[in-house]
PDB file of N, CA and C in Angstrom:
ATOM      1  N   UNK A   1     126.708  76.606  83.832  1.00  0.00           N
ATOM      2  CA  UNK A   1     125.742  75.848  83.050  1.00  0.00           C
ATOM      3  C   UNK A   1     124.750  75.135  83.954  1.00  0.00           C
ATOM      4  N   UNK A   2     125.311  74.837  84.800  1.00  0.00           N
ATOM      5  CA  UNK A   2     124.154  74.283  85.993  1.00  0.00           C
ATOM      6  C   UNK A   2     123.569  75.075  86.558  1.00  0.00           C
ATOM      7  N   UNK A   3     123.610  76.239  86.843  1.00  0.00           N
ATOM      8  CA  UNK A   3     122.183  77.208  87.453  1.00  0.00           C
ATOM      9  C   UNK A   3     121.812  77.665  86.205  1.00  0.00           C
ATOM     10  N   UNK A   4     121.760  77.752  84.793  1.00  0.00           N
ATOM     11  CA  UNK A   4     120.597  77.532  83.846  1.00  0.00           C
ATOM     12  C   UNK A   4     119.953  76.397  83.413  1.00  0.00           C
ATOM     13  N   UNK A   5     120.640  75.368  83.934  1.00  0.00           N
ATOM     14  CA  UNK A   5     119.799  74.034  83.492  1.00  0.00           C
ATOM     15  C   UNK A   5     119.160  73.998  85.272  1.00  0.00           C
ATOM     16  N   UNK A   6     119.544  73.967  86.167  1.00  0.00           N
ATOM     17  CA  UNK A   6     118.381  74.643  87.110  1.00  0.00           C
ATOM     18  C   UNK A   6     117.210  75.416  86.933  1.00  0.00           C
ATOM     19  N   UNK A   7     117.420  76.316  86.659  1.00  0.00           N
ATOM     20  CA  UNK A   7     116.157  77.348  86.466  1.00  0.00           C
ATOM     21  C   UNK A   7     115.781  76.830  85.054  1.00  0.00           C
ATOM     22  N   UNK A   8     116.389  76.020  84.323  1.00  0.00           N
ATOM     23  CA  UNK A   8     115.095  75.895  83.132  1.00  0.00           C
ATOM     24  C   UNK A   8     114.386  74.572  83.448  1.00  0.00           C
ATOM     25  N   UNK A   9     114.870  73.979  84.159  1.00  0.00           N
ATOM     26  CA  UNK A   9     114.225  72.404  84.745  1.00  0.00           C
ATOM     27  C   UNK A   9     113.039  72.848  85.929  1.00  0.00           C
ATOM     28  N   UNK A  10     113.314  73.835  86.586  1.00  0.00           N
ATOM     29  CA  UNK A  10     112.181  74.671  87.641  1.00  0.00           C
ATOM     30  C   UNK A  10     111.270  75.309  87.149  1.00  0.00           C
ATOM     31  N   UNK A  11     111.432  75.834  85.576  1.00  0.00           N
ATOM     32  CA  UNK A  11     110.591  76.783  84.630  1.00  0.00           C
ATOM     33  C   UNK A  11     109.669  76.248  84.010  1.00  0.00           C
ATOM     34  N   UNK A  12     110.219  74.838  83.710  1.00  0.00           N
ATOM     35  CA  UNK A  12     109.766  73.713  82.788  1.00  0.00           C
ATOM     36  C   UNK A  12     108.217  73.186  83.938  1.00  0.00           C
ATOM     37  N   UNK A  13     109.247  72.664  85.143  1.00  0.00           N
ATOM     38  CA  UNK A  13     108.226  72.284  85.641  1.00  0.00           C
ATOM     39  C   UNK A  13     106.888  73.477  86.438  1.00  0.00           C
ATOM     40  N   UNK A  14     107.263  74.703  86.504  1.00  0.00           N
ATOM     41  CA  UNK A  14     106.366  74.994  86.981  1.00  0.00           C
ATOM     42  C   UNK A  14     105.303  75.455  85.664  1.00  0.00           C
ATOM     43  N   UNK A  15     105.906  75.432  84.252  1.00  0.00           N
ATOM     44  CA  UNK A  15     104.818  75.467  83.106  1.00  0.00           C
ATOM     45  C   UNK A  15     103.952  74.440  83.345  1.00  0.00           C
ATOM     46  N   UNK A  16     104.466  72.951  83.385  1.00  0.00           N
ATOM     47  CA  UNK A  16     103.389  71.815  83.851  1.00  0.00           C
ATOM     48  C   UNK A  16     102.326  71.827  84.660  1.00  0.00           C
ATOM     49  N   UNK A  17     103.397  72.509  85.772  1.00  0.00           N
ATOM     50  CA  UNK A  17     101.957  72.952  87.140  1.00  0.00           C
ATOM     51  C   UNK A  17     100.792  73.567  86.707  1.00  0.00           C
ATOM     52  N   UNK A  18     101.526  74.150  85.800  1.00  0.00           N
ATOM     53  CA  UNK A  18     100.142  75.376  85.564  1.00  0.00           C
ATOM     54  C   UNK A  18      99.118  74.896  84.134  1.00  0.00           C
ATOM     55  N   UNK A  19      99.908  74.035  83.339  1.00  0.00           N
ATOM     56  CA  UNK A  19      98.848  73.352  82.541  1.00  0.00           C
ATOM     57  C   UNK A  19      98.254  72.317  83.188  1.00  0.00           C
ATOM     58  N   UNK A  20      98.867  71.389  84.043  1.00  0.00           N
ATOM     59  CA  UNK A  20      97.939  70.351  84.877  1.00  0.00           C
ATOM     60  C   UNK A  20      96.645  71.207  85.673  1.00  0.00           C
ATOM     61  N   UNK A  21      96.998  72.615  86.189  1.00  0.00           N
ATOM     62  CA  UNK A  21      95.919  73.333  87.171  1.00  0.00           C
ATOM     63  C   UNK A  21      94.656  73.532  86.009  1.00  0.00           C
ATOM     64  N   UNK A  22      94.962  74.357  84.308  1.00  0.00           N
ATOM     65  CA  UNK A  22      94.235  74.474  83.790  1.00  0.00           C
ATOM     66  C   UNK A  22      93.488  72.753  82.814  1.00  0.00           C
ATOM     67  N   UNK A  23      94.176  71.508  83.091  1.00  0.00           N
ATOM     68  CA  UNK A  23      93.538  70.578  82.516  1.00  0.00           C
ATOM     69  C   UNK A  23      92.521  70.419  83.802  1.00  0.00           C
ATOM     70  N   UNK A  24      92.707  70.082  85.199  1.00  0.00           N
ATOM     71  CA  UNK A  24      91.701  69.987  85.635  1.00  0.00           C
ATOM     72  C   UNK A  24      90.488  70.220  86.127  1.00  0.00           C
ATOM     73  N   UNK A  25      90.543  72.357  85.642  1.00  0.00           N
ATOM     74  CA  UNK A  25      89.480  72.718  85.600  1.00  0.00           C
ATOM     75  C   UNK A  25      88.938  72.865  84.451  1.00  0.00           C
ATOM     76  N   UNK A  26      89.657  72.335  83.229  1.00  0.00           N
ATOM     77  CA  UNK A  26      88.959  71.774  81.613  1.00  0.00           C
ATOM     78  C   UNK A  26      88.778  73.133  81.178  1.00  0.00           C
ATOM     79  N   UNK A  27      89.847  73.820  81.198  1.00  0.00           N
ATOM     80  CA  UNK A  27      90.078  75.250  80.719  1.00  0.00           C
ATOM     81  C   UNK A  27      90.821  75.224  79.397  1.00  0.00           C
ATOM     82  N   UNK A  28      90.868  75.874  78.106  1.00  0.00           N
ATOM     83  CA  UNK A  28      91.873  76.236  77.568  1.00  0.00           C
ATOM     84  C   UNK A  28      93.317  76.291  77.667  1.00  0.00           C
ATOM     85  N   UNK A  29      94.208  75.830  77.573  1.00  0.00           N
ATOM     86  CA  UNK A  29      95.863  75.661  78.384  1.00  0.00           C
ATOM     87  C   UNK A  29      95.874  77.018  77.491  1.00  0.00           C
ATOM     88  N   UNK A  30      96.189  77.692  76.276  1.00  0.00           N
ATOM     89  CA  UNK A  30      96.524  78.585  75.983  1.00  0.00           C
ATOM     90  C   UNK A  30      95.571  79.765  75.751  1.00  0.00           C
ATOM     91  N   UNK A  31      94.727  80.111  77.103  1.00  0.00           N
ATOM     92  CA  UNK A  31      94.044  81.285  77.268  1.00  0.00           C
ATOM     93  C   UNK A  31      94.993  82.162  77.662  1.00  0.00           C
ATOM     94  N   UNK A  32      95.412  82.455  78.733  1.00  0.00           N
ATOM     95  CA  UNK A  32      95.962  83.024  79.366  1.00  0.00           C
ATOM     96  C   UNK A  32      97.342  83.203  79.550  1.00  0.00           C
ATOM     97  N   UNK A  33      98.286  83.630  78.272  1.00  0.00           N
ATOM     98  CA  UNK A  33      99.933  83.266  78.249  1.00  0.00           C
ATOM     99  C   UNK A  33     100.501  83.801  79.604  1.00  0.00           C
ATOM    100  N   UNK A  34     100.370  84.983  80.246  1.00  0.00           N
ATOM    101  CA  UNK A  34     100.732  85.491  81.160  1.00  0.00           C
ATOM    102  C   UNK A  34     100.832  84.971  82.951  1.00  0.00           C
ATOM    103  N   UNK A  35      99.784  84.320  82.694  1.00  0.00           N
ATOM    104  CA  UNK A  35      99.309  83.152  84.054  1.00  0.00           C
ATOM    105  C   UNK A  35     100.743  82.375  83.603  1.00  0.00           C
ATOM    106  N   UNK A  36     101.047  81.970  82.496  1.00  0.00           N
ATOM    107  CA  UNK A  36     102.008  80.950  82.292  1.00  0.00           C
ATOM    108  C   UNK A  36     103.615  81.144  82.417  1.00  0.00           C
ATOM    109  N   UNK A  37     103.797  83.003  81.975  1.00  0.00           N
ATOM    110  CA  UNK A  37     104.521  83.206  82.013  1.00  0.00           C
ATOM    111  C   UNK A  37     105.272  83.658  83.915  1.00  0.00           C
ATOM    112  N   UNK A  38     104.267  83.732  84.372  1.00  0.00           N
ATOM    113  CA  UNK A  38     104.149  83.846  85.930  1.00  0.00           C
ATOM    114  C   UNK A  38     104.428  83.238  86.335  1.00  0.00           C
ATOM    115  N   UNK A  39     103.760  81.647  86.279  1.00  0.00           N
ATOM    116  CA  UNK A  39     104.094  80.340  86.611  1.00  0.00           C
ATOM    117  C   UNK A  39     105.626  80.020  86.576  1.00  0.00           C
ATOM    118  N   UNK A  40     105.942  80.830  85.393  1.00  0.00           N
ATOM    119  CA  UNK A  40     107.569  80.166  84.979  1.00  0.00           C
ATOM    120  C   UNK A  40     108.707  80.836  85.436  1.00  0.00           C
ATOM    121  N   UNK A  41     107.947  81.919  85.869  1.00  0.00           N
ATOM    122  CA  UNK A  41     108.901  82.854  86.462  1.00  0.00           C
ATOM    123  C   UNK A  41     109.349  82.219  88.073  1.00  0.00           C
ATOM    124  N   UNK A  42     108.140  82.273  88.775  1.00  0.00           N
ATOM    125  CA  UNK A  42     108.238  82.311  90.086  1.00  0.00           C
ATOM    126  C   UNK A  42     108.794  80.761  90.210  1.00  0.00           C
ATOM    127  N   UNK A  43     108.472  79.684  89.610  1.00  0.00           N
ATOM    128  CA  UNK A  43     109.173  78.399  89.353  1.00  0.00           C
ATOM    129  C   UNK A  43     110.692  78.397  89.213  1.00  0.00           C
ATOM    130  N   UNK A  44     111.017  79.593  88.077  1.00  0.00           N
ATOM    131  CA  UNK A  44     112.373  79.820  87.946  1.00  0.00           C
ATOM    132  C   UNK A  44     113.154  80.420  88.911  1.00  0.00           C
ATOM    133  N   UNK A  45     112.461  81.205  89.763  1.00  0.00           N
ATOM    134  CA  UNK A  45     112.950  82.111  90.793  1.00  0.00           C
ATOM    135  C   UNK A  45     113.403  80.782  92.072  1.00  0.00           C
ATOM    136  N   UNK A  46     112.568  80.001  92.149  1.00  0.00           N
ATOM    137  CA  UNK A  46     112.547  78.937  93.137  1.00  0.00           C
ATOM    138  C   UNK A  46     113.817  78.030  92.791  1.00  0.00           C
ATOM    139  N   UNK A  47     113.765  77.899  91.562  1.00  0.00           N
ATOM    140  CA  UNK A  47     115.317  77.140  90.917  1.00  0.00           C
ATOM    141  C   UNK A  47     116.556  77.650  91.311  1.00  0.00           C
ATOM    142  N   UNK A  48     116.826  79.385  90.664  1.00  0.00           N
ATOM    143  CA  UNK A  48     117.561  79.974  91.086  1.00  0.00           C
ATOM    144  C   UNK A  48     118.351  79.889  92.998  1.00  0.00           C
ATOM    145  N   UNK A  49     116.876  80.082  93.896  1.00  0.00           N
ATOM    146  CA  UNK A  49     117.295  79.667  95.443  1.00  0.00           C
ATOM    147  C   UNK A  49     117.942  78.788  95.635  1.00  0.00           C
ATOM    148  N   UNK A  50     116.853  77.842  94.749  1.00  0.00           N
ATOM    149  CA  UNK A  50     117.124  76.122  95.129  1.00  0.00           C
ATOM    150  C   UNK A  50     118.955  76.065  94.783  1.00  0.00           C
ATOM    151  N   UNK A  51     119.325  76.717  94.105  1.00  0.00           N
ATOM    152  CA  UNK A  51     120.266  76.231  92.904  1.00  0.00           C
ATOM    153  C   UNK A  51     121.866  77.171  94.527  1.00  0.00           C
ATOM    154  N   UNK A  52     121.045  78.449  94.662  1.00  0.00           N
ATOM    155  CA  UNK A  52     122.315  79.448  95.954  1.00  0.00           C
ATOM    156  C   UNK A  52     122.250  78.032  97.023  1.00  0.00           C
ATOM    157  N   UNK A  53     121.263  77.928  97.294  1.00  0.00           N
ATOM    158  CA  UNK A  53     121.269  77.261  98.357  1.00  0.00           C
ATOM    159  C   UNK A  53     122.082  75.819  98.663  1.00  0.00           C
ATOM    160  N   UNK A  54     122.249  75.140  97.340  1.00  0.00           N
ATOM    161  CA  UNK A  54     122.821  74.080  97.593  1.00  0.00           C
ATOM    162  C   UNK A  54     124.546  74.266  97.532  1.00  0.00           C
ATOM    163  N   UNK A  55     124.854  75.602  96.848  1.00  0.00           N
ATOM    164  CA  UNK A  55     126.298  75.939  96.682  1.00  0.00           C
ATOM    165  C   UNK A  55     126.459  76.370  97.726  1.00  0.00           C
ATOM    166  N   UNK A  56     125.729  77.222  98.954  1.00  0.00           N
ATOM    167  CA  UNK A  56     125.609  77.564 100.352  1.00  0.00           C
ATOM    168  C   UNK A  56     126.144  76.368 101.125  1.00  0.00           C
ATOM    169  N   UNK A  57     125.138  75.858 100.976  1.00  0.00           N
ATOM    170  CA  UNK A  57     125.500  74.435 102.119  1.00  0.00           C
ATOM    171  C   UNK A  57     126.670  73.520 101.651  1.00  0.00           C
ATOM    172  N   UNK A  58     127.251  73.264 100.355  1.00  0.00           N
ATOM    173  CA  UNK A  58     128.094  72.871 100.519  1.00  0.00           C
ATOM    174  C   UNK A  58     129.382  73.264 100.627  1.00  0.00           C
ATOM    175  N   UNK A  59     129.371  74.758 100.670  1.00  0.00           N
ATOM    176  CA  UNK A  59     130.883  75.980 101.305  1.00  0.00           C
ATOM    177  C   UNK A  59     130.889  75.405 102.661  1.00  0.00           C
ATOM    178  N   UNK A  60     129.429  75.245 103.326  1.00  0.00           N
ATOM    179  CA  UNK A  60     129.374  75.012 104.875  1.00  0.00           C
ATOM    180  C   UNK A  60     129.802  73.988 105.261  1.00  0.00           C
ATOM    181  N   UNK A  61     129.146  72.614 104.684  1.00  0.00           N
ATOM    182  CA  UNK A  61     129.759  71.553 104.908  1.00  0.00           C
ATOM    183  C   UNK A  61     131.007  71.441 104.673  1.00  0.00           C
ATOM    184  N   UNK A  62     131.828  72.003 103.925  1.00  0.00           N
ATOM    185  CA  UNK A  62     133.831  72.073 103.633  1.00  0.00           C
ATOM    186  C   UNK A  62     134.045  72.504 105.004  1.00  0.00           C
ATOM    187  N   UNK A  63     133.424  73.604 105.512  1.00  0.00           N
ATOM    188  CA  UNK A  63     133.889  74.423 106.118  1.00  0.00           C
ATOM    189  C   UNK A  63     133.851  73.840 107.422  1.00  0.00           C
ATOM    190  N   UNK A  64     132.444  73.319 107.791  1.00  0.00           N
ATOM    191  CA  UNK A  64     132.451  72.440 109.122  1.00  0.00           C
ATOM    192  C   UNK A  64     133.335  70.599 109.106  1.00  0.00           C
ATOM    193  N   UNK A  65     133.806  70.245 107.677  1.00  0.00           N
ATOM    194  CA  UNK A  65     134.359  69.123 107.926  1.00  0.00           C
ATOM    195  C   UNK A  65     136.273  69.730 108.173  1.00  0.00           C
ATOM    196  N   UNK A  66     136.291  70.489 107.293  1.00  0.00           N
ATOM    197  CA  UNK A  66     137.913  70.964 108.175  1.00  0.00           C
ATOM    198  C   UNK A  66     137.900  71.464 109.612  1.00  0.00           C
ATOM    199  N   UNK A  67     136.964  72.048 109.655  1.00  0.00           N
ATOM    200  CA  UNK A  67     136.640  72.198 111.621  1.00  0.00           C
ATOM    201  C   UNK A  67     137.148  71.114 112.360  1.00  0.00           C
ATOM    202  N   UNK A  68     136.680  69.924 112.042  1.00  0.00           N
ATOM    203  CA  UNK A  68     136.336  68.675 112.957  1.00  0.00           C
ATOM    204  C   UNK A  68     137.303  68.167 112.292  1.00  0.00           C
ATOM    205  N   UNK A  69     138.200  68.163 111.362  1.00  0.00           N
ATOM    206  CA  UNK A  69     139.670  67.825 110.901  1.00  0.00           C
ATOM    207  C   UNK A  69     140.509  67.842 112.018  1.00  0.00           C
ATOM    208  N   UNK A  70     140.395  69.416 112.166  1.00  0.00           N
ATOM    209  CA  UNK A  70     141.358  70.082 112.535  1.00  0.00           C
ATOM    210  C   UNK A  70     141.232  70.058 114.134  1.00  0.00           C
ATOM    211  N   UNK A  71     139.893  69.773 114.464  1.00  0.00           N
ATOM    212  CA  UNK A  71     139.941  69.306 116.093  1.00  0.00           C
ATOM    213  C   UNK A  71     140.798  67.977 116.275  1.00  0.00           C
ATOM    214  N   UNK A  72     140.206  66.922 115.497  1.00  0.00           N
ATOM    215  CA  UNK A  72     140.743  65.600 115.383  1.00  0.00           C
ATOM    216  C   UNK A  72     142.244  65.763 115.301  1.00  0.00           C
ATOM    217  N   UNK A  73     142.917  66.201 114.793  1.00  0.00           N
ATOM    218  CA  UNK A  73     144.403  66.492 114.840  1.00  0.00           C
ATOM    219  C   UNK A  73     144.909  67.403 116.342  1.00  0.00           C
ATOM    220  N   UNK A  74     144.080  68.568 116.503  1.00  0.00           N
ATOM    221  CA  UNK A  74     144.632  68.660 117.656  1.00  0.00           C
ATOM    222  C   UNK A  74     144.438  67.870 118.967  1.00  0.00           C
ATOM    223  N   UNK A  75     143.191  66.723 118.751  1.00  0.00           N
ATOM    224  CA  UNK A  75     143.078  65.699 120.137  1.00  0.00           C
ATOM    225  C   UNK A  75     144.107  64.885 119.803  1.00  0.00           C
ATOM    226  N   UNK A  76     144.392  64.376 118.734  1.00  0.00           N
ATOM    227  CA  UNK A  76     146.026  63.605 118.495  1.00  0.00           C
ATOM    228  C   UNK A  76     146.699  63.868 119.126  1.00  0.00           C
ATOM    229  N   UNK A  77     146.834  65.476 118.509  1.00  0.00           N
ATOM    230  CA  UNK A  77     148.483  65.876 118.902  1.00  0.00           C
ATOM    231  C   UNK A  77     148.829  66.085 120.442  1.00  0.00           C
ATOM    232  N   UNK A  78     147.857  66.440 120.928  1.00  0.00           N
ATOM    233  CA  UNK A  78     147.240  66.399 122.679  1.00  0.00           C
ATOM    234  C   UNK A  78     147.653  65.161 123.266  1.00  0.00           C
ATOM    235  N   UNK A  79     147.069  64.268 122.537  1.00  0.00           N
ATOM    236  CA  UNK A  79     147.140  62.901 123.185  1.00  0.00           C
ATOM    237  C   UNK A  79     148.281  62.264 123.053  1.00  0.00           C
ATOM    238  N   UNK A  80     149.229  62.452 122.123  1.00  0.00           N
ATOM    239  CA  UNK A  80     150.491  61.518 121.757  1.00  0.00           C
ATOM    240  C   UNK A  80     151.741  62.500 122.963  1.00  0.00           C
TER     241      UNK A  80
END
């Protein structure tokens, strides 16, 4: 449920982007559905990354804090 409320919060906002681009050149917002649907795509696509990427880094971070666990125990066990 969280990488679709990702990509629809990235979809959402890149629809905005693209009506803020057409308010400030005082364009029609609904000329062009396809510009919009583009917008929402490649926004969504960016969510989707955004969304691997943070489940990426935090496999890594598990992965590098049992590292340094597991050093810390063997400088113990070294040391005692």
């Amino acid at each position: 449920m969280a990488l679709l409320g990702t990509i629809a919060g990235f979809s959402l906002f890149g629809l905005a982007a693209r009506f803020g681009q057409l308010a400030i050149k005082k364009r029609n917002l609904m000329e062009n559905l396809g510009g919009h649907a583009l917008s929402m795509g490649v926004f969504g696509y960016a969510g989707y990354w955004a969304y691997r990427w943070d489940e990426r880094a935090a496999v890594m971070l598990a992965q590098k804090r049992a590292e340094i666990t597991e050093r810390r125990e063997r400088k113990l066990a070294h040391a005692a």
